[in-house]
Protein backbone atom coordinates (compact mmCIF):
# COMPACT_ATOMS: atom_id res chain seq x y z
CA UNK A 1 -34.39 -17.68 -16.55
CA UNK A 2 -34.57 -21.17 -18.02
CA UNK A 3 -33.97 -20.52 -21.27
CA UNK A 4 -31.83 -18.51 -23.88
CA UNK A 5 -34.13 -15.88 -24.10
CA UNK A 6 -35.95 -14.19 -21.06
CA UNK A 7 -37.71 -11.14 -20.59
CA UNK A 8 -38.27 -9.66 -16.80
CA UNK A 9 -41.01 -6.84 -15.72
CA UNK A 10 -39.53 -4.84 -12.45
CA UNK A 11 -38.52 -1.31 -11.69
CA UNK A 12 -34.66 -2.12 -11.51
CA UNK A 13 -32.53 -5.27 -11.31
CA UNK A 14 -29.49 -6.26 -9.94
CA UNK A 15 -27.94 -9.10 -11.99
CA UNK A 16 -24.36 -10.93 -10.80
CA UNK A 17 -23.00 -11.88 -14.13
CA UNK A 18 -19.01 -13.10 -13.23
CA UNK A 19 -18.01 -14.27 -16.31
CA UNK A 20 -17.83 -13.44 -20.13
CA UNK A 21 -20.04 -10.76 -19.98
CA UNK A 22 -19.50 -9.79 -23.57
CA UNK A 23 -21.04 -12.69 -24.61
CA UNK A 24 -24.44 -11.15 -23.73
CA UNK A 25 -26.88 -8.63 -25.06
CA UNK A 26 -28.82 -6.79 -23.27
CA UNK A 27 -32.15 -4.91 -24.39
CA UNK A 28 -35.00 -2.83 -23.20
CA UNK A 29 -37.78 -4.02 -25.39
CA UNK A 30 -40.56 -2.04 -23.66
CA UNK A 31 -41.53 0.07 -20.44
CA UNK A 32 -39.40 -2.07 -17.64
CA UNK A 33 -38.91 -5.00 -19.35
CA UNK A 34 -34.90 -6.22 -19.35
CA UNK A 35 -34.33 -8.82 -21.94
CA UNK A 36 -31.19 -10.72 -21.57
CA UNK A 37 -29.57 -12.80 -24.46
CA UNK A 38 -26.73 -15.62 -24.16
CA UNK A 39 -24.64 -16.02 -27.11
CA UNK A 40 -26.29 -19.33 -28.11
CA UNK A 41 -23.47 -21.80 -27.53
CA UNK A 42 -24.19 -24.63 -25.09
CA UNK A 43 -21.71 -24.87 -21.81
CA UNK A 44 -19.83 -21.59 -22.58
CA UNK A 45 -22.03 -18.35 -21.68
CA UNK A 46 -25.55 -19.91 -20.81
CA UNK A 47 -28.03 -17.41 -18.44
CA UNK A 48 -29.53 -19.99 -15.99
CA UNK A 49 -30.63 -17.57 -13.38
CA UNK A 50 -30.65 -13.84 -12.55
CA UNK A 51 -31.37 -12.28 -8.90
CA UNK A 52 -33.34 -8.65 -9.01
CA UNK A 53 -34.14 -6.44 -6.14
CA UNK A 54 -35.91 -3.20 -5.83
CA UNK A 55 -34.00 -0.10 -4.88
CA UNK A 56 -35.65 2.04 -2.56
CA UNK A 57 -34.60 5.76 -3.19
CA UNK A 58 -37.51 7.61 -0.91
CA UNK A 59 -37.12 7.54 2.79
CA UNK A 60 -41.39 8.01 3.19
CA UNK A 61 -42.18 5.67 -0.05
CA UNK A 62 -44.94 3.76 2.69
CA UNK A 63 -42.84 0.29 3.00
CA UNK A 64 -40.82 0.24 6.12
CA UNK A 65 -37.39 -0.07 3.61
CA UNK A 66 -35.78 2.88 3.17
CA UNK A 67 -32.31 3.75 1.48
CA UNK A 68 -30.01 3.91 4.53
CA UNK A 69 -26.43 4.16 2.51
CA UNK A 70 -26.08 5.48 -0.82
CA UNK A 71 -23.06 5.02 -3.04
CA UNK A 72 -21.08 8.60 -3.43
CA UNK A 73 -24.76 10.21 -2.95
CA UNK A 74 -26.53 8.34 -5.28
CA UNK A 75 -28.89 4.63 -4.32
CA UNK A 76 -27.10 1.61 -4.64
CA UNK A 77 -28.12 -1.15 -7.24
CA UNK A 78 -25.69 -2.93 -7.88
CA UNK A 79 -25.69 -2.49 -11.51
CA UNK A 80 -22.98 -3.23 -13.85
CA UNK A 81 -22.09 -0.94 -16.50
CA UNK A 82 -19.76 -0.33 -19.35
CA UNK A 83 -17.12 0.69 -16.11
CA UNK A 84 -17.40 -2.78 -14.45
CA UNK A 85 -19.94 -3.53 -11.33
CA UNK A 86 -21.07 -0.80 -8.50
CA UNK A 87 -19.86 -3.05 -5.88
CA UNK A 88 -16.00 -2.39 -7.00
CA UNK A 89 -14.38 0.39 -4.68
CA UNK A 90 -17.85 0.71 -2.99
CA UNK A 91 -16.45 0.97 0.35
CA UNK A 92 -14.93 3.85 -0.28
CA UNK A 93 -17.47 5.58 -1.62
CA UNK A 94 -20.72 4.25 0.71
CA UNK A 95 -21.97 6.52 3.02
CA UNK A 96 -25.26 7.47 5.42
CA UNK A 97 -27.89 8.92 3.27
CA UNK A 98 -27.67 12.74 3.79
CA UNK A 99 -31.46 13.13 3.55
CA UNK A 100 -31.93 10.74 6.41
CA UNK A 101 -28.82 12.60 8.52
CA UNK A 102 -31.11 15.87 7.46
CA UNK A 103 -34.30 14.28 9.56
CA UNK A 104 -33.83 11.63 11.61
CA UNK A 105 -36.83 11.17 12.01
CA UNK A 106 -37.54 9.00 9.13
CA UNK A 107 -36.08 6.12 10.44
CA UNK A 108 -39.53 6.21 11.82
CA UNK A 109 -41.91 7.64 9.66
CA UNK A 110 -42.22 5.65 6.16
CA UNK A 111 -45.19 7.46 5.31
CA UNK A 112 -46.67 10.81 4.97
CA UNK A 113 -49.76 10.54 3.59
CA UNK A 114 -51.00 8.98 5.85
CA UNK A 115 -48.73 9.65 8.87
CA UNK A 116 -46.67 7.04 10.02
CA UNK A 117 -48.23 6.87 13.67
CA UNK A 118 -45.61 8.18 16.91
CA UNK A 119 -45.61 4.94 18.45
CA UNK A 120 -45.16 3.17 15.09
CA UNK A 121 -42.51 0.38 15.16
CA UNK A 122 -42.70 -1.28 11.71
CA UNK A 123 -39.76 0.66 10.15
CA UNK A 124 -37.49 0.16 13.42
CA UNK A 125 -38.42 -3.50 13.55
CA UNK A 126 -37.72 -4.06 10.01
CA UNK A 127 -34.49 -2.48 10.40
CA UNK A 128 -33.94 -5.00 13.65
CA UNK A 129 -34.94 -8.08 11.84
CA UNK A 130 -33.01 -7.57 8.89
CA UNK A 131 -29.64 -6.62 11.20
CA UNK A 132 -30.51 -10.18 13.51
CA UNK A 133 -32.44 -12.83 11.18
CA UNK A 134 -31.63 -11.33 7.96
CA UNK A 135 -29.86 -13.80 5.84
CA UNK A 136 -26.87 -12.41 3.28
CA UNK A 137 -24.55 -14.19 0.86
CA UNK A 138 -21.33 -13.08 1.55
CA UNK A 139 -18.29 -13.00 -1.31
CA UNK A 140 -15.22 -15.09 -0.93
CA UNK A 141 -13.02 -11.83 -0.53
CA UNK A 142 -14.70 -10.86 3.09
CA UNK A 143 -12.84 -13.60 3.99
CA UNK A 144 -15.08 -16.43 4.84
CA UNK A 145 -16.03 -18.79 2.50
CA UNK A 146 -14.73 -19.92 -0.74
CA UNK A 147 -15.90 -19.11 -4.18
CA UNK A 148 -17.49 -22.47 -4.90
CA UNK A 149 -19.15 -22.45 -1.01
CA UNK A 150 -19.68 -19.36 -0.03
CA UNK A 151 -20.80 -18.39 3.26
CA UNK A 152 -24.40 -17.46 3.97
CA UNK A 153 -26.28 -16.23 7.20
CA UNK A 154 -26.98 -13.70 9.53
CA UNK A 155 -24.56 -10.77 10.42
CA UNK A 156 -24.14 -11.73 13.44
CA UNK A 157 -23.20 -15.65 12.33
CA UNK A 158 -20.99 -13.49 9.68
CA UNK A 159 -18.99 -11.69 12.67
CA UNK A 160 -19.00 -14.52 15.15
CA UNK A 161 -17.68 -16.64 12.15
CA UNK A 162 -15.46 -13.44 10.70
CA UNK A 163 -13.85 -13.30 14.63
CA UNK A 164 -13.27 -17.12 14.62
CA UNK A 165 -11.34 -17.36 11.62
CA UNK A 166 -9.29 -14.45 12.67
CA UNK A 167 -8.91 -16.15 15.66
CA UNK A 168 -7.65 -18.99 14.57
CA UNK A 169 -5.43 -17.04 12.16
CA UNK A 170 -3.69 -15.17 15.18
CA UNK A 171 -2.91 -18.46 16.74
CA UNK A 172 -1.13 -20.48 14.39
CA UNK A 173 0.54 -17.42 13.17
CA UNK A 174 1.84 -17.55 16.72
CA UNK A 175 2.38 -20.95 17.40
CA UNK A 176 4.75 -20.53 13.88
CA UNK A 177 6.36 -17.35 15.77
CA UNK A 178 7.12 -19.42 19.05
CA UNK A 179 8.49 -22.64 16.69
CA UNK A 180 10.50 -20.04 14.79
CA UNK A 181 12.04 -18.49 17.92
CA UNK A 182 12.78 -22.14 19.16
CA UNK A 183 15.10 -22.38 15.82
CA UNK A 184 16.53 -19.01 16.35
CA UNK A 185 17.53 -19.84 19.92
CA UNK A 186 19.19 -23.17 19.32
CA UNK A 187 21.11 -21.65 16.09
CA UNK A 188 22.58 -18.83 18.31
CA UNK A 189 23.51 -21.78 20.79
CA UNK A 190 25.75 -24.05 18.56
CA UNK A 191 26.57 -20.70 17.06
CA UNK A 192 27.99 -19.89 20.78
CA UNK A 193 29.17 -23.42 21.35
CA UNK A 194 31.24 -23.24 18.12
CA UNK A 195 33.12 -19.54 17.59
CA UNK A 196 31.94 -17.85 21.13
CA UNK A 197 34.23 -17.35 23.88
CA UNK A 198 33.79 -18.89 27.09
CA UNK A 199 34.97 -16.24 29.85
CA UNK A 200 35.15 -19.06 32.65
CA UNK A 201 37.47 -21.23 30.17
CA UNK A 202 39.46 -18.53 29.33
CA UNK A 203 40.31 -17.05 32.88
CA UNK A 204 41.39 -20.59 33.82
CA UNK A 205 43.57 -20.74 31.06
CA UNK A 206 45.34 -17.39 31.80
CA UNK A 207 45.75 -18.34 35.43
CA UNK A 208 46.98 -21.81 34.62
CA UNK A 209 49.76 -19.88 31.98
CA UNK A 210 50.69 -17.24 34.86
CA UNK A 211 51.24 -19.98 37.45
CA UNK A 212 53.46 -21.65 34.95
CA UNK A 213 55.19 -18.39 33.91
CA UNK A 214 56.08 -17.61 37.43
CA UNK A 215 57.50 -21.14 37.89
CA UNK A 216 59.92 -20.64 35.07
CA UNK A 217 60.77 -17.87 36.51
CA UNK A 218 61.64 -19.16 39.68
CA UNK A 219 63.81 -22.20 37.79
CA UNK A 220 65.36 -19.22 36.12
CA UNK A 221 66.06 -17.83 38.89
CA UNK A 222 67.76 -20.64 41.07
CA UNK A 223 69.71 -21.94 37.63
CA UNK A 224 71.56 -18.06 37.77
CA UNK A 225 72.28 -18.38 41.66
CA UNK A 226 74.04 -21.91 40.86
CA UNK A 227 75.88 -20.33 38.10
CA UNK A 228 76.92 -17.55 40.34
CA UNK A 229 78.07 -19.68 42.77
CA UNK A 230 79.93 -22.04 40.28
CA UNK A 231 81.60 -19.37 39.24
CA UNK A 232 83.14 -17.64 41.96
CA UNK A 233 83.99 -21.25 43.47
CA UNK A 234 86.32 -21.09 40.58
């Protein structure tokens, strides 16, 4: 969509519209045909481009896609409504398609009529493809990538970046936990230094005050033998 008004023939759409949604009207004109209009003004809510997929919702529709999740039981488009976008609270609502945990079988067979072959491997390499070379635009919130760059690739390039990050994450959050404990340990040092008691100190000063004590004692003692003496000299 180059312009402000823009009509689009396809079974279903999935349109990422982030901001000021109000600001546009949406109509059905005729048979599949979406028509999507801005509100007019230049620079404020201007429809420069829309994205649209088709959801598959038969597991034997004869192309090797097939609707492996569904959201709460029902395909996922990724529509927004009057209740805000499908993809909000998704994951806890996704699940395995129950008609494909029914029969297996059709993650093989795409076709009845005519019979997807035994030794058919279009479906299962699809399936492979997409999981190794498919490429994905992942949102900001996954945790990779920002909002004005975010990250695009393969799942795996998602994981092995995903695991990096997370990586990198763990250590600085310990090499803060080791600088912390550094701090903590030299505090409870001067801490010690200042107010604690030093046992060693302490026992030296109680033997140093009983050595004294005992030679006052002994002065005490010699002072009343001369005074004894003194006196019965008299």
């Amino acid at each position: 969509m180059k312009t402000p008004k823009s009509s689009i023939d396809l079974p279903s759409i999935n349109l990422s519209i982030y901001n000021q949604l109000s600001n546009l009207q949406f109509s059905n004109p005729a048979g599949s045909t979406l028509r999507v209009l801005d509100d007019g003004a230049l620079n404020r809510s201007d429809v420069t481009a829309a994205s649209v997929t088709t959801t598959m919702s038969s597991l034997t529709s004869g192309n090797p896609q097939l609707p492996l999740f569904t959201d709460n039981g029902v395909p996922f488009t990724g529509a927004i409504t009057a209740n805000g976008s499908q993809q909000t609270g998704l994951a806890g609502r996704i699940s395995i398609n129950n008609a494909l945990l029914g029969d297996p079988s059709r993650t093989i067979v795409y076709s009845t009529s005519p019979l997807t072959a035994a030794a058919d491997t279009t479906r299962s390499d699809f399936i492979l493809n997409q999981l190794s070379s498919g490429i994905y635009r992942y949102s900001p919130q996954a945790g990779v990538g920002t909002t004005a760059a975010p990250f695009t690739g393969t799942l795996l390039n998602f994981t092995k970046q995903f695991i990096s990050q997370q990586g990198e994450a763990a250590t600085a959050a310990k090499q803060l936990a080791d600088g912390q404990d550094v701090v903590l340990n030299t505090l409870q040092q001067k801490v010690t230094a200042t107010s604690g008691v030093n046992i060693d100190d302490e026992m030296a000063h109680l033997l140093a005050l009983q050595n004294a004590y005992s030679a006052n004692a002994r002065v005490m003692s010699s002072i009343k033998q001369m005074y004894d003496t003194l006196l019965q000299a008299m």
